[in-house]
Protein backbone atom coordinates (compact mmCIF):
# COMPACT_ATOMS: atom_id res chain seq x y z
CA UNK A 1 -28.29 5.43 41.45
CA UNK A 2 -28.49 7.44 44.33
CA UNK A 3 -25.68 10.23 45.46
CA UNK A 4 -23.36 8.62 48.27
CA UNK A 5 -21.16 11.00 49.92
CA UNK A 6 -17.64 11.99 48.22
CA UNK A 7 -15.09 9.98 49.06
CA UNK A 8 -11.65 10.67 48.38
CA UNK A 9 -10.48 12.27 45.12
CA UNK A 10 -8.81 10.49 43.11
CA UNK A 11 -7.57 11.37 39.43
CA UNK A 12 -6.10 7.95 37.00
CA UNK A 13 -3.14 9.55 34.96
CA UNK A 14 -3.33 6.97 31.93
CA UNK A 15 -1.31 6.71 28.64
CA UNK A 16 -3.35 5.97 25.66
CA UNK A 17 -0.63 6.23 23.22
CA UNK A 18 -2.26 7.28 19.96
CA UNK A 19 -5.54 6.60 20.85
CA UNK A 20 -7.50 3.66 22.39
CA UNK A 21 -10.45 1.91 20.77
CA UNK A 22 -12.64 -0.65 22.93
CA UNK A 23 -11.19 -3.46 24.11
CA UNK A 24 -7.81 -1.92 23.67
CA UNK A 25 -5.29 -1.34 26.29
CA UNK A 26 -4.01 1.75 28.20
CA UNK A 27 -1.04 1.81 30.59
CA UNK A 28 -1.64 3.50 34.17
CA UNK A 29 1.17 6.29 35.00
CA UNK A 30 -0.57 7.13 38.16
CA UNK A 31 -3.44 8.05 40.31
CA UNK A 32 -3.29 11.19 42.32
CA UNK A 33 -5.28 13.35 44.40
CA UNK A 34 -5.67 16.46 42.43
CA UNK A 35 -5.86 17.43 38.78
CA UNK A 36 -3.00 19.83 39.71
CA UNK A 37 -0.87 16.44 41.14
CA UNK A 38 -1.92 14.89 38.00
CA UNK A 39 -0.31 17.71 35.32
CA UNK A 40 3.15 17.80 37.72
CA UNK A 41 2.91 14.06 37.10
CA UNK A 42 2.61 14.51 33.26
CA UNK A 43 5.64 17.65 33.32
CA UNK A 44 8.17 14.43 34.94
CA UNK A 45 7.60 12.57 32.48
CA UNK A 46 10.68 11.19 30.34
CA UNK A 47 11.07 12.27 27.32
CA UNK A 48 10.65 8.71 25.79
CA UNK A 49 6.80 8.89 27.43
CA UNK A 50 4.91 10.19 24.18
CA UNK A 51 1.68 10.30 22.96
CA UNK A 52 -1.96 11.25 24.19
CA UNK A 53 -2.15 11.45 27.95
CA UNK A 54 -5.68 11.15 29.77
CA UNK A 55 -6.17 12.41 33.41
CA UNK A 56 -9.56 11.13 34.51
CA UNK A 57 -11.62 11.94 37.80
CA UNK A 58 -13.15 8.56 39.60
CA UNK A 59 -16.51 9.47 39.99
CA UNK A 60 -17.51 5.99 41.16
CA UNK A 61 -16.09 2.79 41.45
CA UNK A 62 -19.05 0.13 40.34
CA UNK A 63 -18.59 -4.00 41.51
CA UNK A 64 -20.07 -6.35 39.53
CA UNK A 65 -21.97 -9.73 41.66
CA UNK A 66 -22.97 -11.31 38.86
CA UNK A 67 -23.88 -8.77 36.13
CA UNK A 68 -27.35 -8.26 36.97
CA UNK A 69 -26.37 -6.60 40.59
CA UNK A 70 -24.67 -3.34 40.54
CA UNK A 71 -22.70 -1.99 43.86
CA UNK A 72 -21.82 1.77 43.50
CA UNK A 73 -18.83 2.31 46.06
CA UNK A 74 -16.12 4.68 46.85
CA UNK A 75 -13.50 2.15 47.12
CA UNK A 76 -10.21 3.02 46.33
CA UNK A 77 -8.89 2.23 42.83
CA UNK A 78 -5.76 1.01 43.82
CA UNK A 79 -5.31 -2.45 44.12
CA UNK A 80 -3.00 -2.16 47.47
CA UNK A 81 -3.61 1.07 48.46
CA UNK A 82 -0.38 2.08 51.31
């Protein structure tokens, strides 16, 4: 695929619990704009929030019309972005 130009950063703050295997499920605490945002995110969290926490950079957001096309983008990953 060829480079696009960077769009806006965008870090997912995720809770994998113990671990996640494929197929599994993760729960989204965020998305930020910085890996700095991201760690003030984790130090908030309640105490009850426990576990392995994964902060990962969106490199590229990829659609899929049907499988055999592949659309790189720099679309947002929010669903409803504000």
């Amino acid at each position: 695929m060829s480079p696009k130009p960077a769009g806006k950063q965008e870090f997912l703050v995720l809770n994998i619990g113990a671990g996640v295997q494929p197929g599994g499920s993760v729960t989204v605490v965020g998305i930020v704009e910085s890996l700095s945002a991201a760690m003030e995110m984790i130090r908030k969290m309640g105490a009850t929030s426990v576990g392995k926490i994964v902060v990962a950079e969106k490199k590229t957001v990829v659609t899929r019309n049907p499988v055999v096309e592949l659309k790189e983008s720099h679309d947002t990953i929010l669903a409803n972005p504000k």
